[in-house]
C-alpha atoms as a PDB file:
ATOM      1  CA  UNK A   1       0.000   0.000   0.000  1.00  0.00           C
ATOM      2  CA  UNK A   2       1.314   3.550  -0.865  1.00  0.00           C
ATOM      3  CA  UNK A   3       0.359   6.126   1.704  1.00  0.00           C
ATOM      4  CA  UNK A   4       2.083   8.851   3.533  1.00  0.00           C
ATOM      5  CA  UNK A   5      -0.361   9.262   6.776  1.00  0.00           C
ATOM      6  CA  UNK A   6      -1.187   5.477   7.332  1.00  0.00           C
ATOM      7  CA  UNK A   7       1.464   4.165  10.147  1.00  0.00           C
ATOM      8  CA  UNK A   8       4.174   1.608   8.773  1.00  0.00           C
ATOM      9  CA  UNK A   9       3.343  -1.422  11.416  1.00  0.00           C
ATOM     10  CA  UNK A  10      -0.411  -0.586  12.210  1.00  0.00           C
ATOM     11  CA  UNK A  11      -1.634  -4.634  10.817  1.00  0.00           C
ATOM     12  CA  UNK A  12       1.563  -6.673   9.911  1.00  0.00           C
ATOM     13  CA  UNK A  13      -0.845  -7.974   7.365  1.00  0.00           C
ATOM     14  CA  UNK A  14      -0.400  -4.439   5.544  1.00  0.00           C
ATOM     15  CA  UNK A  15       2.992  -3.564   4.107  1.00  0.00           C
ATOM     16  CA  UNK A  16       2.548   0.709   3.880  1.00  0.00           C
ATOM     17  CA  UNK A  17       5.403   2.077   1.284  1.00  0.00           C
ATOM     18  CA  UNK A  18       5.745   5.891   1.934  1.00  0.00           C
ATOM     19  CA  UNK A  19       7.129   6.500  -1.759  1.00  0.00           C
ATOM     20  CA  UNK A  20       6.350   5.231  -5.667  1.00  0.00           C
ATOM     21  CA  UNK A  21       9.939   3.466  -5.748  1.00  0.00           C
ATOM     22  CA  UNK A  22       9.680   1.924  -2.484  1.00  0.00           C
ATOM     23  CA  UNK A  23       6.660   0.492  -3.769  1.00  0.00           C
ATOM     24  CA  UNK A  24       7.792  -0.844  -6.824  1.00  0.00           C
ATOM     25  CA  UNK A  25      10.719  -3.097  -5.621  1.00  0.00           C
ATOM     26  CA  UNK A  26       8.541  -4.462  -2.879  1.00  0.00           C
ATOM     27  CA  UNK A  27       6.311  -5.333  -5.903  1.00  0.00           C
ATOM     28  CA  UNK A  28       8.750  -6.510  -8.390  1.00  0.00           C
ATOM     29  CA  UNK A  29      10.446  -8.659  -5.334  1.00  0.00           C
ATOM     30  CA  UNK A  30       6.902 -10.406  -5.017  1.00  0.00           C
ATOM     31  CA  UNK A  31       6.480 -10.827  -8.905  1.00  0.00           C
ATOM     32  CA  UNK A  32       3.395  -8.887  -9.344  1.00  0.00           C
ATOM     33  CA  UNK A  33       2.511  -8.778 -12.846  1.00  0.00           C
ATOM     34  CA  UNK A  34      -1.122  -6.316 -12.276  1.00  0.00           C
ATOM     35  CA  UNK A  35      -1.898  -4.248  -9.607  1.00  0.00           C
ATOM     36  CA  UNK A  36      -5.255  -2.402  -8.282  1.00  0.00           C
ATOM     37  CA  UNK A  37      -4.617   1.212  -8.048  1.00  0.00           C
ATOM     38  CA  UNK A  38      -7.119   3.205  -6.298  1.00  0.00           C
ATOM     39  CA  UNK A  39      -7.508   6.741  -4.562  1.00  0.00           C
ATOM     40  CA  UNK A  40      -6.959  10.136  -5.884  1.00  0.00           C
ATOM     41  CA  UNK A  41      -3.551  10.479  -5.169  1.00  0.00           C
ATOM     42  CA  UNK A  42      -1.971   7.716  -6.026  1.00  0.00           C
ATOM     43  CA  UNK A  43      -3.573   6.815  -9.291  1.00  0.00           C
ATOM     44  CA  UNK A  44      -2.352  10.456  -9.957  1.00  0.00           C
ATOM     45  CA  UNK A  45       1.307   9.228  -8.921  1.00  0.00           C
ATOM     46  CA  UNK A  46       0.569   6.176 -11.035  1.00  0.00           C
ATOM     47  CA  UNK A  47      -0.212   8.076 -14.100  1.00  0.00           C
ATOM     48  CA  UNK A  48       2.742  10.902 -13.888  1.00  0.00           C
ATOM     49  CA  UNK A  49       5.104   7.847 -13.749  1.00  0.00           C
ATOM     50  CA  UNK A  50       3.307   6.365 -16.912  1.00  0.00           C
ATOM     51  CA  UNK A  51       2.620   3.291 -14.820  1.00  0.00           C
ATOM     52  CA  UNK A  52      -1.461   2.684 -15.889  1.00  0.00           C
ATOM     53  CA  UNK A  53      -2.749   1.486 -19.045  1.00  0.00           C
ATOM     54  CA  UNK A  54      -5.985   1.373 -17.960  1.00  0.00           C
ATOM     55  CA  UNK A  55      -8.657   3.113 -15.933  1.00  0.00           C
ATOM     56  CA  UNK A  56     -12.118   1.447 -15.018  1.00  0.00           C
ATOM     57  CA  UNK A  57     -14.169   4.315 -13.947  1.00  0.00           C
ATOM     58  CA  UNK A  58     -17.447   3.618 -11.866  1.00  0.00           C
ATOM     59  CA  UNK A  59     -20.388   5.908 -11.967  1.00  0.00           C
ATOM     60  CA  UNK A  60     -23.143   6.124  -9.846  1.00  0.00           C
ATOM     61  CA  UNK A  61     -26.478   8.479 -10.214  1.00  0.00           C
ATOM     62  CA  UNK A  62     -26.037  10.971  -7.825  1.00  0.00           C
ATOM     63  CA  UNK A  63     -25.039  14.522  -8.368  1.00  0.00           C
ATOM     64  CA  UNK A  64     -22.950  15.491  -5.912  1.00  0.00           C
ATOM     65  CA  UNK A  65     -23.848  19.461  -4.392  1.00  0.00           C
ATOM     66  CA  UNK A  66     -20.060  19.733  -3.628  1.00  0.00           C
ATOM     67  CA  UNK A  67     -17.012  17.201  -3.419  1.00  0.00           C
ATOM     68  CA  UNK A  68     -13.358  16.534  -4.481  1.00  0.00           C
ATOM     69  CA  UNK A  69     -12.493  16.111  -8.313  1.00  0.00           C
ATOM     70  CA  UNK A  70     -11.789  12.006  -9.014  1.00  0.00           C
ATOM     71  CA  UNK A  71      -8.609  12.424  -9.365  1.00  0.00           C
ATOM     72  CA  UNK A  72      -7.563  15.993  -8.631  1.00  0.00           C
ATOM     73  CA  UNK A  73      -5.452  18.312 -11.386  1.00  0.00           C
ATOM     74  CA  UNK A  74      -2.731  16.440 -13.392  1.00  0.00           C
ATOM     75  CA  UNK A  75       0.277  18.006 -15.279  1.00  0.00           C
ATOM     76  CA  UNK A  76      -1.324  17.404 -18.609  1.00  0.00           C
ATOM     77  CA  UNK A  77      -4.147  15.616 -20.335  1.00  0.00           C
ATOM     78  CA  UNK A  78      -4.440  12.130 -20.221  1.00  0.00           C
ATOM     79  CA  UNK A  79      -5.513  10.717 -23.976  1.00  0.00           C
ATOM     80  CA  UNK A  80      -8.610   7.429 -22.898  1.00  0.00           C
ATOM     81  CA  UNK A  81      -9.590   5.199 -25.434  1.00  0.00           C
ATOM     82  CA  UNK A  82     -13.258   3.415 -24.523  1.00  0.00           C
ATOM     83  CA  UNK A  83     -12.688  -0.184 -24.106  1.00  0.00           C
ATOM     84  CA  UNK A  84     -15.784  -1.345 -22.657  1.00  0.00           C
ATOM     85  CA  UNK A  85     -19.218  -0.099 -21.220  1.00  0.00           C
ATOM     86  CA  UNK A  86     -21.824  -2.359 -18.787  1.00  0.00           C
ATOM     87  CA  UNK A  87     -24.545  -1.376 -16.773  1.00  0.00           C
ATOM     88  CA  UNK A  88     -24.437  -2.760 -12.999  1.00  0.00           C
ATOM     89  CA  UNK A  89     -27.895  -1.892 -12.380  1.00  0.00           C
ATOM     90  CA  UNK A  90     -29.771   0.631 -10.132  1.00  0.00           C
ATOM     91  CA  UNK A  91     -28.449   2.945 -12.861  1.00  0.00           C
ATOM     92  CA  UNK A  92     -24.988   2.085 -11.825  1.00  0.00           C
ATOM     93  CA  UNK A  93     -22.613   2.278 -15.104  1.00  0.00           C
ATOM     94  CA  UNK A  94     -18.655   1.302 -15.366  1.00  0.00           C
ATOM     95  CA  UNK A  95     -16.565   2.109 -18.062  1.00  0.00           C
ATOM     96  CA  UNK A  96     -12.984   1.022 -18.993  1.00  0.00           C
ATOM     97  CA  UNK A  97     -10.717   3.231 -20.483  1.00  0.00           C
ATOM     98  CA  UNK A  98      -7.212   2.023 -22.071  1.00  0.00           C
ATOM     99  CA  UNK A  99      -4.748   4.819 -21.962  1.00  0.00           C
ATOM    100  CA  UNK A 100      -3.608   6.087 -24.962  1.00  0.00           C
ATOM    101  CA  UNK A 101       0.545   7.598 -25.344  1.00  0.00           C
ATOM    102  CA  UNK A 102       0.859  11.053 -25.460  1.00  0.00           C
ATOM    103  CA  UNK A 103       2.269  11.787 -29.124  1.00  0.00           C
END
């Protein structure tokens, strides 16, 4: 897990990395092949080290008075291709976006 406010030992069934690189040898070490990226923040990190090629993005029908942006402000635009649509139900739609290089 990347975060910098969760404690290092808090559940010894957690390993917290405080930095991307950190991160990424712990990952490599276990042979991870795919990883779930999630929160703000970090997908941000994620995609300024060109480390997503894709984005599932969840949306639910509620309009929202005032809030956070999904992923805050990035350095530049980020170039989506639609992959796939579905509906969940209860109005409840996902789409999955591959990321397309910047050219």
């Amino acid at each position: 897990m990347l975060s910098t406010t969760l404690p290092l030992d808090a559940d010894p069934r957690i390993s917290v990395h405080r930095d991307l690189g950190d991160l990424l040898r712990a990952l490599d070490e276990r042979g991870a092949k795919s990883v779930y990226v999630d929160g703000g923040q970090v997908i941000r990190t994620f995609l300024r080290a060109g480390l997503i090629d894709a984005l599932t993005i969840t949306t639910v029908p509620v309009l929202i008075g005032s809030g956070v942006p999904l992923f805050g402000p990035l350095e530049r635009d980020v170039p989506l291709r639609h992959v796939a649509t579905r509906v969940l139900g209860a109005g409840v739609v996902q789409s999955t976006y591959a990321i397309e290089p910047v050219t």
